[in-house]
N, C-alpha and C. Protein backbone atom coordinates (compact mmCIF):
# COMPACT_ATOMS: atom_id res chain seq x y z
N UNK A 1 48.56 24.31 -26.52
CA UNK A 1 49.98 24.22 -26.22
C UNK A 1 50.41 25.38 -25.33
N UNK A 2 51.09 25.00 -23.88
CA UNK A 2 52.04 26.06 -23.34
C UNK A 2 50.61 26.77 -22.47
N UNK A 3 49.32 26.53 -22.18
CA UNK A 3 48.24 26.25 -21.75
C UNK A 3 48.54 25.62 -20.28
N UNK A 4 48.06 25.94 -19.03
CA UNK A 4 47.81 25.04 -17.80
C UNK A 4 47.31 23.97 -18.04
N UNK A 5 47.29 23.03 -17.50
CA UNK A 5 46.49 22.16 -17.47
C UNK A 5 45.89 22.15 -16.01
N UNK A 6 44.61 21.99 -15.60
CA UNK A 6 43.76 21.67 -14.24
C UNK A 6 43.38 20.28 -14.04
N UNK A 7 43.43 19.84 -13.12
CA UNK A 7 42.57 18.70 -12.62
C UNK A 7 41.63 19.22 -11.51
N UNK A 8 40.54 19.26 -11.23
CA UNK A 8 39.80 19.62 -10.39
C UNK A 8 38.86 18.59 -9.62
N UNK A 9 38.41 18.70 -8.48
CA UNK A 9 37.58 17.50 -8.09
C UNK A 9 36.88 18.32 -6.93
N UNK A 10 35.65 18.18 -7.20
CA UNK A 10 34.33 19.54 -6.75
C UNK A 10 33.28 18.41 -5.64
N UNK A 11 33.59 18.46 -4.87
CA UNK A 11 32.68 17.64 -3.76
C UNK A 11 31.75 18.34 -2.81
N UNK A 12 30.23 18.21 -3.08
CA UNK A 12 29.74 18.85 -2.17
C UNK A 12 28.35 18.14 -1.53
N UNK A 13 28.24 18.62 -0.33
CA UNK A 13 26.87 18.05 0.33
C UNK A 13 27.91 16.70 0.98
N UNK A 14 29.31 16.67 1.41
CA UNK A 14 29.55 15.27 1.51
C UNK A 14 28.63 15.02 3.46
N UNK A 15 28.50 14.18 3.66
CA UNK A 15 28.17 14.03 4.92
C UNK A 15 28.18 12.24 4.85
N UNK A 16 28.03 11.43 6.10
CA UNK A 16 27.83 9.87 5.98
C UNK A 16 26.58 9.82 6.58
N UNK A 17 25.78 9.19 6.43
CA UNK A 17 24.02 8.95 6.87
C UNK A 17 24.45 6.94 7.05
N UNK A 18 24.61 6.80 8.60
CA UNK A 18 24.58 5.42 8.19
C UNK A 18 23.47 4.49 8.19
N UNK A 19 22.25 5.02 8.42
CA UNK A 19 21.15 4.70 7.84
C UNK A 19 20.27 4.71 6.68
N UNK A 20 21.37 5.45 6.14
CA UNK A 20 21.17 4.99 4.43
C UNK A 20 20.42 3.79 3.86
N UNK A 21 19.98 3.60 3.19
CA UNK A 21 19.47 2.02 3.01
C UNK A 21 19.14 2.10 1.07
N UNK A 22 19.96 1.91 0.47
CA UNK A 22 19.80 2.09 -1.07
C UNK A 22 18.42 0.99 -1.46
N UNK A 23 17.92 1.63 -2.53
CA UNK A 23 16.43 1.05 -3.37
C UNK A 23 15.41 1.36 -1.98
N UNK A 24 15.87 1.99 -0.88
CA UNK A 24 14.43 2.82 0.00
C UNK A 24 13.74 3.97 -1.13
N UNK A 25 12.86 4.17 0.32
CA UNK A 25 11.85 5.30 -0.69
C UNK A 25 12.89 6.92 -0.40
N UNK A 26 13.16 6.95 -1.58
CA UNK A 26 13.72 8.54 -1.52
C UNK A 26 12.59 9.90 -1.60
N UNK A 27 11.62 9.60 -1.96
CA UNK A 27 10.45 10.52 -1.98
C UNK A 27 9.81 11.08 -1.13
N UNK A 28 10.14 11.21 0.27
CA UNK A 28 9.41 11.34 1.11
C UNK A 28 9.07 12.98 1.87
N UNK A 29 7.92 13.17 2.65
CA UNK A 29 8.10 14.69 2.98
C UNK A 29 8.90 14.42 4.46
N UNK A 30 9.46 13.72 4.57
CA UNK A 30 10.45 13.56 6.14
C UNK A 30 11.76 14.77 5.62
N UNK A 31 11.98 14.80 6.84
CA UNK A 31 13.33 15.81 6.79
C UNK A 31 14.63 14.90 5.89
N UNK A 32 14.63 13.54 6.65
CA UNK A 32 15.63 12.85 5.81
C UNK A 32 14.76 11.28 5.31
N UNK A 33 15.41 10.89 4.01
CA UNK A 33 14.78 10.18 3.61
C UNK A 33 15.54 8.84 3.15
N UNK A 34 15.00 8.16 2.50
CA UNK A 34 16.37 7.35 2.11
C UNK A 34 16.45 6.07 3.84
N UNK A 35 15.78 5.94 3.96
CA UNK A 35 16.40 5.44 5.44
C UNK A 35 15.74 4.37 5.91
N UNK A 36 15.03 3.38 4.73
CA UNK A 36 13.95 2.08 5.01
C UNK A 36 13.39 1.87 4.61
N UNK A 37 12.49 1.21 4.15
CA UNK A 37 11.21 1.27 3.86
C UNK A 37 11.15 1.54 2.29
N UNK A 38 10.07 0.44 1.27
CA UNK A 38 9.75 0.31 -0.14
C UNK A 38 9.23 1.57 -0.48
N UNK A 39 9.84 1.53 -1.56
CA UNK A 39 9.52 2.53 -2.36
C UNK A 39 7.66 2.84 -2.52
N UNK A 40 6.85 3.52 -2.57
CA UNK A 40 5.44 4.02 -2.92
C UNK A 40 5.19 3.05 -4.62
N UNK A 41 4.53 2.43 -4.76
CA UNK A 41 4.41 2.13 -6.22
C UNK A 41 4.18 3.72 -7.15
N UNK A 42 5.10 3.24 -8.02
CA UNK A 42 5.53 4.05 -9.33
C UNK A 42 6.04 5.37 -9.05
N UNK A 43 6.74 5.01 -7.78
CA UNK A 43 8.18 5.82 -7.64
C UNK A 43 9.29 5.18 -7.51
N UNK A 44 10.60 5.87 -7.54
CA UNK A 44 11.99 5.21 -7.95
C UNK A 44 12.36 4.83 -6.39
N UNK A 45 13.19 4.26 -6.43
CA UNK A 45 13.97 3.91 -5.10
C UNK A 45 15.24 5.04 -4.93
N UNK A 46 15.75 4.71 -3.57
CA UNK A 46 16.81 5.88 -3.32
C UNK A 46 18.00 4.80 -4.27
N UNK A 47 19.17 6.07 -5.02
CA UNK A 47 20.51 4.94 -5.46
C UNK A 47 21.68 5.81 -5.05
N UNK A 48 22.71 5.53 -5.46
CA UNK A 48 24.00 6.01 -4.81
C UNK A 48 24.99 5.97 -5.79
C-alpha cells in the first residue's frame, strides 16, 4: 500500500531479418542463421 507501482517492458536485440524462415535450421556456424533450409536430424528448428 502507498507503494509505486511499475509497468516495465525490456526489449532487446530487436532488429527485422526478412529472411527469417521459422522451423529452419537455427544451429548453424553461419554468421546468421535461421534463414532456410531443414533442420540437421536431431536438432530443433528455428521458432519465434
Amino acid at each position: 500500500p502507498g507503494s509505486p507501482i511499475f509497468t516495465v517492458l525490456h526489449l532487446s536485440d530487436i532488429h527485422v531479418d526478412f529472411a527469417y524462415t521459422p522451423g529452419s535450421q537455427g544451429d548453424c556456424s553461419q554468421p546468421l542463421c535461421c534463414r532456410g533450409g531443414q533442420p540437421a536430424p536431431g536438432h530443433t528448428g528455428a521458432g519465434f
